[in-house]
Protein backbone atom coordinates (compact mmCIF):
# COMPACT_ATOMS: atom_id res chain seq x y z
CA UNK A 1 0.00 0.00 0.00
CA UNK A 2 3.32 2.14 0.49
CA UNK A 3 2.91 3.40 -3.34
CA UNK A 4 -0.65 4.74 -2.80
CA UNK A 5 -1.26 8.81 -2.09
CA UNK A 6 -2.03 8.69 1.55
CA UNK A 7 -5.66 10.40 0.71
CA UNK A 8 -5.93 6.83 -1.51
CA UNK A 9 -4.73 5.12 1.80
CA UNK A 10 -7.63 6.82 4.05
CA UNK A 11 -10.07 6.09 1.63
CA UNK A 12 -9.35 2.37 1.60
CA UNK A 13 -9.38 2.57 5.40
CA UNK A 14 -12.18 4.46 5.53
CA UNK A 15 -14.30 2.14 2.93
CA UNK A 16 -12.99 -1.15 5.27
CA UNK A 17 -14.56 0.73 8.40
CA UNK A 18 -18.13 0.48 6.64
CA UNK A 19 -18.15 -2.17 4.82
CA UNK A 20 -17.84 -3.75 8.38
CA UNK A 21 -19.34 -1.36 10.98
CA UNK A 22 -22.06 0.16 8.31
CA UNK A 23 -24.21 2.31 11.01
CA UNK A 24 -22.16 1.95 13.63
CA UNK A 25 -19.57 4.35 12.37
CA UNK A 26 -20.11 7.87 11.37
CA UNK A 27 -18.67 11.44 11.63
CA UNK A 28 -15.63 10.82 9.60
CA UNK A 29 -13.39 12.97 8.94
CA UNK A 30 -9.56 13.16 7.78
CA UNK A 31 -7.32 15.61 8.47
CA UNK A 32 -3.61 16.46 8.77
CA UNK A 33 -2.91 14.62 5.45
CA UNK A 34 0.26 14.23 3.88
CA UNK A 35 2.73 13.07 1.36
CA UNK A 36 6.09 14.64 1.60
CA UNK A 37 8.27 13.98 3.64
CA UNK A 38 5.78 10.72 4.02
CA UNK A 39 2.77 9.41 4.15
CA UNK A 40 0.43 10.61 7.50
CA UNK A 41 -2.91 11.35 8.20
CA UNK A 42 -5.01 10.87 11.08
CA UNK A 43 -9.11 9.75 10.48
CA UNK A 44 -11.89 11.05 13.48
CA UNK A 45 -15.04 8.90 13.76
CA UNK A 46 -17.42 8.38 16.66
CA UNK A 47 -18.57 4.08 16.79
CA UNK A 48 -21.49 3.52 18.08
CA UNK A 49 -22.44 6.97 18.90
CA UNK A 50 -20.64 6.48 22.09
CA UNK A 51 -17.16 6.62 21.74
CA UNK A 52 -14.65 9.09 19.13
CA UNK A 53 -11.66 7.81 18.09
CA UNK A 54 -8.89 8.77 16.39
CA UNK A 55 -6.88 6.47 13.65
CA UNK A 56 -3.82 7.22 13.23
CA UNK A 57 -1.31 6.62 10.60
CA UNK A 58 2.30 7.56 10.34
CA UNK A 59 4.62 6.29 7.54
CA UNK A 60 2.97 2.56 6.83
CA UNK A 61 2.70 2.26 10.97
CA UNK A 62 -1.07 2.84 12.56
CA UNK A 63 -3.54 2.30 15.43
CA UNK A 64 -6.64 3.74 17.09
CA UNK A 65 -7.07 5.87 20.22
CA UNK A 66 -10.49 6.38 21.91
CA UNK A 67 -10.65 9.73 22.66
CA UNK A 68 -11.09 10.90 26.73
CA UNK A 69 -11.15 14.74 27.12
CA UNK A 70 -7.60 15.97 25.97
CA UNK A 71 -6.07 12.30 26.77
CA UNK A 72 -6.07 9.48 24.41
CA UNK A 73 -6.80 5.77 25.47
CA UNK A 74 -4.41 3.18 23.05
CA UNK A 75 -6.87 0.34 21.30
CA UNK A 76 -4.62 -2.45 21.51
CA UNK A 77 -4.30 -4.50 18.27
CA UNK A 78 -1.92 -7.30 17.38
CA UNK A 79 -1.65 -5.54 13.70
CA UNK A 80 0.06 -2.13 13.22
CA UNK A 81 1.74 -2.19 9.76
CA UNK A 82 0.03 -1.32 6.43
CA UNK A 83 2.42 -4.15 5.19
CA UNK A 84 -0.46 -6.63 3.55
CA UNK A 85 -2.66 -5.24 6.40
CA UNK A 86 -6.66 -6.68 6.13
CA UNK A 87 -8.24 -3.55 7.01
CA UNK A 88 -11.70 -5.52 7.64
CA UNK A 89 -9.90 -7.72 10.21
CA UNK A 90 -8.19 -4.76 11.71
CA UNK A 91 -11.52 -2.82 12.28
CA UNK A 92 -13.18 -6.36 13.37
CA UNK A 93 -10.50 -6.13 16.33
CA UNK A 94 -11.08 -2.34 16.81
CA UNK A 95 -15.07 -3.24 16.78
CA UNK A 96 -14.58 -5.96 19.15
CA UNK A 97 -12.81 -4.02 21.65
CA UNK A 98 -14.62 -0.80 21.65
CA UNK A 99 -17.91 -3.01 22.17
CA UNK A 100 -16.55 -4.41 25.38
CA UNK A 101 -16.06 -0.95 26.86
CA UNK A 102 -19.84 -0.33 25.99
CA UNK A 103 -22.64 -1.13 28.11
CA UNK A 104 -24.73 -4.08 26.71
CA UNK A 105 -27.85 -2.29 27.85
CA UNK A 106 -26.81 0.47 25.39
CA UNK A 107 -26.14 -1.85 22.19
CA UNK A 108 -29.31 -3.44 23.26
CA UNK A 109 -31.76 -0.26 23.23
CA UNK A 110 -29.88 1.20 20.06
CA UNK A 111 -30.14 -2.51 18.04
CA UNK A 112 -26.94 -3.48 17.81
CA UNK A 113 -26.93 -6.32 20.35
């Protein structure tokens, strides 16, 4: 994916994110986009319309941060290279984690539990 514009690399994040979360993820926006010197850009959504995060990618390395006031919380995931990356499987992670940090009585009332 190296070769790719890093505004072609955020879309083909972006499009991974809902093709798998659909609904569940909205409010996205990039910013701080670039090329030169290399490739960075950081994507803000809000999942579940509970929690924002912030993806972030830095020269073919990435991960997700859930977003607490003017601190970040780390989304662990076991894949953090753009290197072959599944994007599906990498927001399948991201889903499953950010839906244990979410009240099952919420996912219930809002349908997606």
């Amino acid at each position: 994916m190296q070769r790719n514009s890093a505004h072609e690399i955020a879309k083909n994040i972006i499009r991974a994110a809902k093709e798998l979360l659909g609904e569940r993820i909205n409010n996205i926006t990039v910013y701080n986009i670039t090329d030169e010197p290399y490739k960075m850009f950081n994507i803000k959504c809000t999942l579940y319309n509970y929690f924002v995060l912030i993806f972030n990618y830095d020269r073919g390395h990435f991960g997700c941060n859930i977003v607490f006031g003017e601190d970040a919380v780390p989304i662990i995931s076991s894949m953090e290279w753009d290197d072959g990356c599944d994007f599906k499987a990498y927001w399948d992670g991201i889903n499953e984690e950010i839906r244990l940090r979410i009240p099952d009585k919420y996912l219930k009332a809002q349908g997606w539990l």
